[in-house]
C-alpha atoms as a PDB file:
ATOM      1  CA  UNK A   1       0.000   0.000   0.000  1.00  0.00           C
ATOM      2  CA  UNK A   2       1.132   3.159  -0.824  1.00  0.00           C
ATOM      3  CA  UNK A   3      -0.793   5.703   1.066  1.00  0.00           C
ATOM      4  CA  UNK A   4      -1.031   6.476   4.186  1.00  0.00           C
ATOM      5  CA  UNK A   5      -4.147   6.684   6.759  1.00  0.00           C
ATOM      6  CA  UNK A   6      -2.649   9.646   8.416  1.00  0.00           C
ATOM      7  CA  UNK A   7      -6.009  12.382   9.404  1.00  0.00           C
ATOM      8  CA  UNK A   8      -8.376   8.934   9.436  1.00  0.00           C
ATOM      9  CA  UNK A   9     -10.782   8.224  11.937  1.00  0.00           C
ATOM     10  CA  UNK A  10     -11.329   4.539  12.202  1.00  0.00           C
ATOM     11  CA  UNK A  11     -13.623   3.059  14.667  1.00  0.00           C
ATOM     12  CA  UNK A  12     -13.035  -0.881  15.575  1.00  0.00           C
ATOM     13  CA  UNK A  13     -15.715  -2.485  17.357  1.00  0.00           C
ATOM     14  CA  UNK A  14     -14.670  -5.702  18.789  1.00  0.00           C
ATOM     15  CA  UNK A  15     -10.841  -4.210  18.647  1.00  0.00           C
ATOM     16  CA  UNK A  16      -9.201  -5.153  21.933  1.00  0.00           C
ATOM     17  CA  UNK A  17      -8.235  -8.775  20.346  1.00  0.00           C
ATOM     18  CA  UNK A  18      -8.023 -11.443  17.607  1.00  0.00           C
ATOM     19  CA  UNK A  19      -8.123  -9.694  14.420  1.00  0.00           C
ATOM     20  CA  UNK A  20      -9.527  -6.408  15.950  1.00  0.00           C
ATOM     21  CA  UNK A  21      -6.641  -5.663  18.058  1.00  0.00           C
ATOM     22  CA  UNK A  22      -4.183  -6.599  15.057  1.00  0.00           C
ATOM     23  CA  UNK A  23      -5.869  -4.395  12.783  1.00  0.00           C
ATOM     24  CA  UNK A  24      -6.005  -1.034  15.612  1.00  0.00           C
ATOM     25  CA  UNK A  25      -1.771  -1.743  15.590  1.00  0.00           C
ATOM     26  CA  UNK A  26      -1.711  -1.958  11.714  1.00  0.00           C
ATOM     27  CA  UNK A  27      -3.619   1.210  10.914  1.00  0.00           C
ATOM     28  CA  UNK A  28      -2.634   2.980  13.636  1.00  0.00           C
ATOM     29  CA  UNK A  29       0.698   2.635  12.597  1.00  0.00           C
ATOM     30  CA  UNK A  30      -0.145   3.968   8.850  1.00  0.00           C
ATOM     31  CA  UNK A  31      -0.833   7.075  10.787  1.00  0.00           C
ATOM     32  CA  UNK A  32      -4.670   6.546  11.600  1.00  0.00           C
ATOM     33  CA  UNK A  33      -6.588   7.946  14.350  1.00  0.00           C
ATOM     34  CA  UNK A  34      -7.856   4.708  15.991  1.00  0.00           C
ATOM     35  CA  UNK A  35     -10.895   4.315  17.932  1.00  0.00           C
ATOM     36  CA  UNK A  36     -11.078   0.939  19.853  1.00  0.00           C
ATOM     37  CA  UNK A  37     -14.402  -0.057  21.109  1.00  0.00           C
ATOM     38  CA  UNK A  38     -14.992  -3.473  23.335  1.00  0.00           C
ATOM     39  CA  UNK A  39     -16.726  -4.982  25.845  1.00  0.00           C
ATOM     40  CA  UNK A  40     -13.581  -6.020  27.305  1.00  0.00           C
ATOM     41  CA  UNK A  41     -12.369  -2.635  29.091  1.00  0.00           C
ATOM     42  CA  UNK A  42      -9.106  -3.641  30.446  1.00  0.00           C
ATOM     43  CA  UNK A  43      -7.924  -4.804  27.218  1.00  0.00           C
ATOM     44  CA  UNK A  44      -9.376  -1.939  25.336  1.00  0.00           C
ATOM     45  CA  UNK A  45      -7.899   0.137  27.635  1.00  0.00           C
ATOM     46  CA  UNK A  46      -4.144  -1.429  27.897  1.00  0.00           C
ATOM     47  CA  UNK A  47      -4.371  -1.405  23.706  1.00  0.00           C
ATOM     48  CA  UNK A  48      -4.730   2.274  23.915  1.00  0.00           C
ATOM     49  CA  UNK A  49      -1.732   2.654  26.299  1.00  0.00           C
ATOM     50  CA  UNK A  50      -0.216   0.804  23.858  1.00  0.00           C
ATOM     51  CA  UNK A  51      -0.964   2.585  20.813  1.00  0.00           C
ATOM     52  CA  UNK A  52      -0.524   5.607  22.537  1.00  0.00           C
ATOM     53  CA  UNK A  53      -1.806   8.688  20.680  1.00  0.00           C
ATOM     54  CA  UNK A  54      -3.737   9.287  18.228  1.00  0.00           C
ATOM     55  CA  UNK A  55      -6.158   6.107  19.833  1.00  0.00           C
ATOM     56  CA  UNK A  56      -8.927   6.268  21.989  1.00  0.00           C
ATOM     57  CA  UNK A  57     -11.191   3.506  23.832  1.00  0.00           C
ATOM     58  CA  UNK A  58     -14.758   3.321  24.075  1.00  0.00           C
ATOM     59  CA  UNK A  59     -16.810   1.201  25.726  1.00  0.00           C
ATOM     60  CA  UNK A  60     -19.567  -1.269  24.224  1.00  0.00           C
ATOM     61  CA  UNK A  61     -21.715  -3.980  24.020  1.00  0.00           C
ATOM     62  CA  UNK A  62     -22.676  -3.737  19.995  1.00  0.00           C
ATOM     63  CA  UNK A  63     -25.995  -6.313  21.410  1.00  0.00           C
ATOM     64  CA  UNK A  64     -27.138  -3.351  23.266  1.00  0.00           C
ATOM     65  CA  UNK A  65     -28.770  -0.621  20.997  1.00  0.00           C
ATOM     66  CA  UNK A  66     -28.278   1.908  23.666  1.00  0.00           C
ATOM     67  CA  UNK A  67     -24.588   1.677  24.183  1.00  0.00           C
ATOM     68  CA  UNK A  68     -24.332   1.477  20.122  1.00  0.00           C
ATOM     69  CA  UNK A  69     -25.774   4.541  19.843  1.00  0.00           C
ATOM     70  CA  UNK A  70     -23.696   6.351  22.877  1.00  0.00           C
ATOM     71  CA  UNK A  71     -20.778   5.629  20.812  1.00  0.00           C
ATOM     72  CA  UNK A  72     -21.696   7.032  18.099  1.00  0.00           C
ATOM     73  CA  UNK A  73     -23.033  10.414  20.226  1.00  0.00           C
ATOM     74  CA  UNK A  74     -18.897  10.242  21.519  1.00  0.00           C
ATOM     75  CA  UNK A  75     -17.964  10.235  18.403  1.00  0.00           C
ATOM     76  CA  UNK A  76     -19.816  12.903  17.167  1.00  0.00           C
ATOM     77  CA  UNK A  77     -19.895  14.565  20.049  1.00  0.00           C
ATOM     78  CA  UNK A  78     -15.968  14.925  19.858  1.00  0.00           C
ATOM     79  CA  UNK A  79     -16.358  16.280  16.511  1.00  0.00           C
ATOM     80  CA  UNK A  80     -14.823  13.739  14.800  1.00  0.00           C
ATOM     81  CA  UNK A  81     -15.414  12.855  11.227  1.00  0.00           C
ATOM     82  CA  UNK A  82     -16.005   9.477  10.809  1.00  0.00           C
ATOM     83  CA  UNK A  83     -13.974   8.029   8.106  1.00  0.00           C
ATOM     84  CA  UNK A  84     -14.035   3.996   8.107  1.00  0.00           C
ATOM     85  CA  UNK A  85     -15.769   1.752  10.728  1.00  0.00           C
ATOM     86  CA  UNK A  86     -14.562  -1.710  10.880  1.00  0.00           C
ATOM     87  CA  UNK A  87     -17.312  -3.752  12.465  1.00  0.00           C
ATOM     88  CA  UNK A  88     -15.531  -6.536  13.674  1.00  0.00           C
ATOM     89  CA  UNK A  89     -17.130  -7.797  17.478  1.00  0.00           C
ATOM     90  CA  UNK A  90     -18.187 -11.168  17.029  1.00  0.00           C
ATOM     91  CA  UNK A  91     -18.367 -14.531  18.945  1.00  0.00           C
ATOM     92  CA  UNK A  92     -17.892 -18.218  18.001  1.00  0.00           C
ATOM     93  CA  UNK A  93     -19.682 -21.259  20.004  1.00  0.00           C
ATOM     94  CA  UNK A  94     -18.895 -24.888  20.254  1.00  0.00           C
ATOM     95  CA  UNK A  95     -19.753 -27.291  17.391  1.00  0.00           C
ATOM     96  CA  UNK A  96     -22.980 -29.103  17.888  1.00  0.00           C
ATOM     97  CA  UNK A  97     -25.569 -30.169  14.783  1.00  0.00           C
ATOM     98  CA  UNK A  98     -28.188 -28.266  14.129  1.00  0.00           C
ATOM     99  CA  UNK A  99     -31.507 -30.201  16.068  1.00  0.00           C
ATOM    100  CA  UNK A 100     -29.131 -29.753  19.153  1.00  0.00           C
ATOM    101  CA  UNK A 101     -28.681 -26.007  19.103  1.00  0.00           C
ATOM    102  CA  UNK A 102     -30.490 -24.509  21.953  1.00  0.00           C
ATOM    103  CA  UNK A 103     -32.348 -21.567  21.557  1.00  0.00           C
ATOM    104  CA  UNK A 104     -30.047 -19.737  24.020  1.00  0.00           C
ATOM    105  CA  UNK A 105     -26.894 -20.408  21.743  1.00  0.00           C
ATOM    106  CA  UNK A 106     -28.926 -19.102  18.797  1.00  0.00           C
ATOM    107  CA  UNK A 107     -29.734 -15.944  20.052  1.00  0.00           C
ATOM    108  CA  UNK A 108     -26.607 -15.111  21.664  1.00  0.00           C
ATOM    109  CA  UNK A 109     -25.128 -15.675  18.663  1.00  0.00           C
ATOM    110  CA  UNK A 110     -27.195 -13.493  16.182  1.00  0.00           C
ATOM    111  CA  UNK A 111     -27.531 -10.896  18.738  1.00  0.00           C
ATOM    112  CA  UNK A 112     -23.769 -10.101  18.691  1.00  0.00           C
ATOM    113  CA  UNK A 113     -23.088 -11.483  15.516  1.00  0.00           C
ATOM    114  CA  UNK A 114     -25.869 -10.152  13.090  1.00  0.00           C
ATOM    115  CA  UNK A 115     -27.756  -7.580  15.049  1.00  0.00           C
ATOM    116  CA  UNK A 116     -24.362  -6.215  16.500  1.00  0.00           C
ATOM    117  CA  UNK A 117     -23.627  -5.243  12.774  1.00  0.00           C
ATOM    118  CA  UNK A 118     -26.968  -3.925  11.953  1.00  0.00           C
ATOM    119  CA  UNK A 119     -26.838  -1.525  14.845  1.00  0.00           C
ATOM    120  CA  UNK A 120     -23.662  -0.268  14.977  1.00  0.00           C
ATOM    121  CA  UNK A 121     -24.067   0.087  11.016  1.00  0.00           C
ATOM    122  CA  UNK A 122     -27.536   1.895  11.966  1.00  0.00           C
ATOM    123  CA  UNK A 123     -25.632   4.063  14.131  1.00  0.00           C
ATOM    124  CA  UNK A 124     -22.609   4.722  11.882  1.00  0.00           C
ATOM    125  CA  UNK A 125     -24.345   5.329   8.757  1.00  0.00           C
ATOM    126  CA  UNK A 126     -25.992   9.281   9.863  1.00  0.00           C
ATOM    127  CA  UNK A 127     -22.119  10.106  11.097  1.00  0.00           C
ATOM    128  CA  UNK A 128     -21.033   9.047   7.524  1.00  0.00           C
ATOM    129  CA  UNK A 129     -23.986  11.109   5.552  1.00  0.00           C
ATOM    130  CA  UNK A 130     -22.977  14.209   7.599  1.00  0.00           C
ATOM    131  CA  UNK A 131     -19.134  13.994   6.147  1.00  0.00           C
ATOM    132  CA  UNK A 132     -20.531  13.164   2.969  1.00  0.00           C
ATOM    133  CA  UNK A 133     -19.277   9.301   2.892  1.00  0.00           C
ATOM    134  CA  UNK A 134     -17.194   6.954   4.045  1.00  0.00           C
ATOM    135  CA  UNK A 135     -16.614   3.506   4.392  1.00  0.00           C
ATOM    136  CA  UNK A 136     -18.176   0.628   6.348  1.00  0.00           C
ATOM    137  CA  UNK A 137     -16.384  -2.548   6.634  1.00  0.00           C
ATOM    138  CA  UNK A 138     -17.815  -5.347   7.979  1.00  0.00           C
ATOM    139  CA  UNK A 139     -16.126  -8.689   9.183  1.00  0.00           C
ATOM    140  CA  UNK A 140     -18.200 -11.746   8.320  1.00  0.00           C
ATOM    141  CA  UNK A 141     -16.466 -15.250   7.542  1.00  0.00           C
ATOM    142  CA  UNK A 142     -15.818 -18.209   4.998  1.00  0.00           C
ATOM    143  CA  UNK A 143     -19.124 -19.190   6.918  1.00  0.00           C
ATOM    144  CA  UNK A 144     -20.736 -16.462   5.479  1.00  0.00           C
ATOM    145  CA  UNK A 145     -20.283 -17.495   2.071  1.00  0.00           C
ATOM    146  CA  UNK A 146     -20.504 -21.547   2.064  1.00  0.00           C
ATOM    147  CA  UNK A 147     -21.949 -24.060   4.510  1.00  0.00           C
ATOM    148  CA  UNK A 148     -20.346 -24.917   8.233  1.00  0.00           C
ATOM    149  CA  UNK A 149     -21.517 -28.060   9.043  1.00  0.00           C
ATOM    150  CA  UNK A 150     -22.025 -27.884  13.158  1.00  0.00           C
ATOM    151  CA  UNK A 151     -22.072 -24.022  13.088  1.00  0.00           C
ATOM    152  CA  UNK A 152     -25.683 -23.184  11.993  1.00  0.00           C
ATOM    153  CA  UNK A 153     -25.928 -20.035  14.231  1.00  0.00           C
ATOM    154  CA  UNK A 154     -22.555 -18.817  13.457  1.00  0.00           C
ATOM    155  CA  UNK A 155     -22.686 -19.338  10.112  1.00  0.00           C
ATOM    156  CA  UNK A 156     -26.548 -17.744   9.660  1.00  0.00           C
ATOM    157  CA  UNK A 157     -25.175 -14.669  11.240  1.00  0.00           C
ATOM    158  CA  UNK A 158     -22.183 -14.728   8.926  1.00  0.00           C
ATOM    159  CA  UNK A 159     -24.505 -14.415   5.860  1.00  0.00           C
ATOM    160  CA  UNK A 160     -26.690 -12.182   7.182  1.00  0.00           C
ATOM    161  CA  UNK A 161     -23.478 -10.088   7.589  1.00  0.00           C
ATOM    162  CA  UNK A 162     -23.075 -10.619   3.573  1.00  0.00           C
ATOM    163  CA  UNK A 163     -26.279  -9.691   2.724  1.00  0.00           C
ATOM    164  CA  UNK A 164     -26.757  -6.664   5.073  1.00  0.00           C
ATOM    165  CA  UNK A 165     -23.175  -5.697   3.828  1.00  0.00           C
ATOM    166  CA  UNK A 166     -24.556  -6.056   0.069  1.00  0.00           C
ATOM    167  CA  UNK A 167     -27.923  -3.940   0.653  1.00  0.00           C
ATOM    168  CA  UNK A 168     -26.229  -1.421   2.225  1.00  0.00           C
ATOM    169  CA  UNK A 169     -23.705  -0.601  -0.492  1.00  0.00           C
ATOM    170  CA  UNK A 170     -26.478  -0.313  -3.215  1.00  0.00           C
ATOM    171  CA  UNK A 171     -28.766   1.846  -1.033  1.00  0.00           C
ATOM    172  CA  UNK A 172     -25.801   4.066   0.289  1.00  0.00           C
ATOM    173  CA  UNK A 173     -23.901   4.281  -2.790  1.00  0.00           C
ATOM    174  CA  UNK A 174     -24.934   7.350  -4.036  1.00  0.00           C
ATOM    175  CA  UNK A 175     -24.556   8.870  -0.621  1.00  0.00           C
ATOM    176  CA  UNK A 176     -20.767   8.218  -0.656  1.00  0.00           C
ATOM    177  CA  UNK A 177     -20.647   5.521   1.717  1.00  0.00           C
ATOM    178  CA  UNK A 178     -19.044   2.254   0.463  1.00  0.00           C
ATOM    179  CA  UNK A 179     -19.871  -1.004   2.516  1.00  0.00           C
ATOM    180  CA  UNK A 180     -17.666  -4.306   2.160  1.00  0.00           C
ATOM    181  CA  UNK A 181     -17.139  -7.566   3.739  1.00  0.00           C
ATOM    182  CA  UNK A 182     -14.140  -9.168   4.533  1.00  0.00           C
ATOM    183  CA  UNK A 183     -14.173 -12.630   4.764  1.00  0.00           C
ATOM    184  CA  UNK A 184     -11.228 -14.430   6.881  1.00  0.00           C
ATOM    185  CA  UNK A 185     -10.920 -18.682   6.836  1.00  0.00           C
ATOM    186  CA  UNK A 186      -9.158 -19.966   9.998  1.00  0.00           C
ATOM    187  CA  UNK A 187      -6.763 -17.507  11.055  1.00  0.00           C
ATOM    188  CA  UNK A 188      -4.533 -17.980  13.975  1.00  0.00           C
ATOM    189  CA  UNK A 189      -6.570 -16.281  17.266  1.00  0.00           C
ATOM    190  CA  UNK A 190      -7.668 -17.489  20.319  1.00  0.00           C
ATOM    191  CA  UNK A 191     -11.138 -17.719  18.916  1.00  0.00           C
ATOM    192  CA  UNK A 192      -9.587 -20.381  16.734  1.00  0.00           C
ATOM    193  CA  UNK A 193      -7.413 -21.858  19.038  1.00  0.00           C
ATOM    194  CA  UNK A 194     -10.164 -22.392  21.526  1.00  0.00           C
ATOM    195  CA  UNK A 195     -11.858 -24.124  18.794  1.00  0.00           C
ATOM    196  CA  UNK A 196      -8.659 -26.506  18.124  1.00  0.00           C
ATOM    197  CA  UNK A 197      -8.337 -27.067  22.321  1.00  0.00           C
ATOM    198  CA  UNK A 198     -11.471 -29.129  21.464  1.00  0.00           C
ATOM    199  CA  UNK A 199     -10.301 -31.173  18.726  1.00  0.00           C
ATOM    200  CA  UNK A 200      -8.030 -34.574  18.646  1.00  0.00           C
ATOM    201  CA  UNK A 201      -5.046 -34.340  16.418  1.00  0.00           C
ATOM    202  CA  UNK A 202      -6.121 -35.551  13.343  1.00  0.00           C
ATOM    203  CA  UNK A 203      -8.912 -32.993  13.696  1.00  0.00           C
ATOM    204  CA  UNK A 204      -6.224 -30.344  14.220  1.00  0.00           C
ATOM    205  CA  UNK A 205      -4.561 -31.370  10.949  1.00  0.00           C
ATOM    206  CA  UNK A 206      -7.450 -31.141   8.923  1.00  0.00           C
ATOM    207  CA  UNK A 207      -8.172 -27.798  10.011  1.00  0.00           C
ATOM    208  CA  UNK A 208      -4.491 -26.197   9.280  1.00  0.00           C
ATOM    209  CA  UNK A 209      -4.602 -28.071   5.986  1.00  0.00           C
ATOM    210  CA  UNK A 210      -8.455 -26.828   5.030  1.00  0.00           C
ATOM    211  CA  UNK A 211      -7.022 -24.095   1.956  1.00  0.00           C
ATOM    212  CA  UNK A 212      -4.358 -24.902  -0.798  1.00  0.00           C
ATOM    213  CA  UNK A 213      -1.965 -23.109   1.088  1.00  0.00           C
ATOM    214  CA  UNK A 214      -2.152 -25.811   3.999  1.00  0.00           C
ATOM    215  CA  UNK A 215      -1.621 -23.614   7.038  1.00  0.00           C
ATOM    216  CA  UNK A 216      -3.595 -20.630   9.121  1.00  0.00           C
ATOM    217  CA  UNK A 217      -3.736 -17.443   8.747  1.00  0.00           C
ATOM    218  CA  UNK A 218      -2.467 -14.783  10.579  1.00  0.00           C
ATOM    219  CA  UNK A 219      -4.476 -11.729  11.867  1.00  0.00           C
ATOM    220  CA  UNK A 220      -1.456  -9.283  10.512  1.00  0.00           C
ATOM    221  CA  UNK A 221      -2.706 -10.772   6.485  1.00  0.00           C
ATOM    222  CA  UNK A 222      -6.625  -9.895   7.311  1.00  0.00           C
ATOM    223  CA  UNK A 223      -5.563  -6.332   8.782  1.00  0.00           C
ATOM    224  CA  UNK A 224      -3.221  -5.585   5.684  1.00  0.00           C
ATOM    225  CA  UNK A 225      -6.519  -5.957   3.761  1.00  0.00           C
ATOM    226  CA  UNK A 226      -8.406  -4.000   6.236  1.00  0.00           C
ATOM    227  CA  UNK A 227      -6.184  -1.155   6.158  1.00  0.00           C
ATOM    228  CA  UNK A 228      -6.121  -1.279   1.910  1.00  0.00           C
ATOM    229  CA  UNK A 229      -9.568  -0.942   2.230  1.00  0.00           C
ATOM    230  CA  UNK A 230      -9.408   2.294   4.517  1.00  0.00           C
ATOM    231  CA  UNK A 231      -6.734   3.849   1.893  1.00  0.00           C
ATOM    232  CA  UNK A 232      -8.182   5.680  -1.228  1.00  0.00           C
ATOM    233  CA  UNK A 233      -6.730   2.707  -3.130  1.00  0.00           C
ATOM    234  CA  UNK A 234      -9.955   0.896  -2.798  1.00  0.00           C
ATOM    235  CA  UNK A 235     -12.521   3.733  -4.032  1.00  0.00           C
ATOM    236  CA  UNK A 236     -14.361   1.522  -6.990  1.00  0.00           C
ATOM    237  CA  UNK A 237     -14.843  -1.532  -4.066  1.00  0.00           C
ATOM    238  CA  UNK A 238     -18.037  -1.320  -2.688  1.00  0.00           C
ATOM    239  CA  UNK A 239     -20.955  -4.777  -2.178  1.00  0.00           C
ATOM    240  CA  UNK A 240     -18.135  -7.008  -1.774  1.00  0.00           C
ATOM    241  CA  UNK A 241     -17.455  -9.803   0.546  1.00  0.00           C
ATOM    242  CA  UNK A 242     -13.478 -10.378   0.151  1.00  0.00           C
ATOM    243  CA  UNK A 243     -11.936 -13.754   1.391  1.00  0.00           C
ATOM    244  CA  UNK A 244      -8.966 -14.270   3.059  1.00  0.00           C
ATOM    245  CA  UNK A 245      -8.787 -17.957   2.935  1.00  0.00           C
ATOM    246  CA  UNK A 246      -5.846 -19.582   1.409  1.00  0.00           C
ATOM    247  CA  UNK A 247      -7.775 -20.153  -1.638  1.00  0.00           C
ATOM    248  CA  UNK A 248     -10.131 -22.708   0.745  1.00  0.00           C
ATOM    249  CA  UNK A 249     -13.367 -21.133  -1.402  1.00  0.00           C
ATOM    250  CA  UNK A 250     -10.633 -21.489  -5.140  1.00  0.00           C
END
């Protein structure tokens, strides 16, 4: 990438780990100003230290319309322009067939997965029509565009993150504001290592050798994409859901 993101406001939701906190490091160091939100303070917080400034940390549960929309009122209230939001908070849960999901694990699931996007895009879009655009980037999955056998809520949520992502760009094009997905495969977090603490070895195997390229990912390859999307480099992108997989989807 050739530019930088230096006068950028970028908000992170979910951005105190995983590929969240990767991403705050990456733009932040192409000069961005970085706003992490999480529901995990301390490590939104000690991210921030870390960053040092320009980076800021707000607090939020993105399944809780109210605190959604209090970030957004800091943000605007701090007159800050918002220039990209990365919507990235998201959960996994364990793998269990579909007639054996509970209802519990269901809505959990879509209510920080799905509806966490839809608000904070909600919320994001009027900040973005007052600067006269920006860009919305959305984190879905490999789930989101093909089937996950023993992941029926995560992967639901995952193409509802698609398809909102897709609507959005068409009705919000005119208007300046560009809306993508990115789409990451296994990539090497403790979201996905949790997942391998419950697997035997052969299991393990089969998951590091799921793409061409037989191995994970790394957060640092989904965040250089990220961050390409924040530059002006990316300014004819918009309805897109962009996968980072190894070629699994080729």
């Amino acid at each position: 990438m050739t530019q930088s993101l230096a006068g950028k406001v970028i908000l992170i939701t979910g951005g105190a780990s995983g590929i969240g906190r990767q991403t705050a490091i990456h733009l932040h160091g192409l000069g961005a100003h970085v706003i992490v939100s999480d529901i995990n303070e301390n490590d939104g917080r000690a991210l921030v230290d870390e960053l040092g400034e320009p980076a800021q940390y707000i607090h939020c549960d993105v399944s809780d319309s109210t605190q959604v929309e209090h970030l957004a009122k800091q943000i605007a209230e701090q007159g800050l322009a918002l220039n990209c939001a990365i919507n990235n908070a998201g959960i996994e849960h364990h793998n269990v067939p579909l007639a054996e999901c509970t209802e519990e694990m269901w809505d959990k699931t879509i209510n920080i997965n799905l509806k966490g996007v839809f608000l904070s895009m909600k919320s994001e879009i009027p900040l973005m029509l007052k600067n006269g655009g920006g860009h919305i980037i959305n984190i879905a999955s490999v789930a989101g565009l093909r089937s996950a056998p023993s992941l029926a809520p995560y992967a639901a949520s995952k193409h509802g993150v698609v398809g909102l992502t897709k609507t959005a760009a068409v009705e919000y094009a005119r208007a300046g504001i560009r809306v993508n997905a990115v789409c990451p495969s296994f990539i090497r977090t403790a979201m996905v290592e949790r997942a391998m603490d419950a697997m035997d070895d052969k299991q393990k195997a089969g998951l590091t050798k799921a793409n061409p390229l037989k191995r994970l990912g790394e957060p640092q390859e989904v965040a250089n994409l990220i961050g390409w999307l924040c530059s002006d480099e990316s300014t004819f992108i918009t309805g897109q859901a962009l996968a980072v997989d190894g070629g699994m989807l080729a």
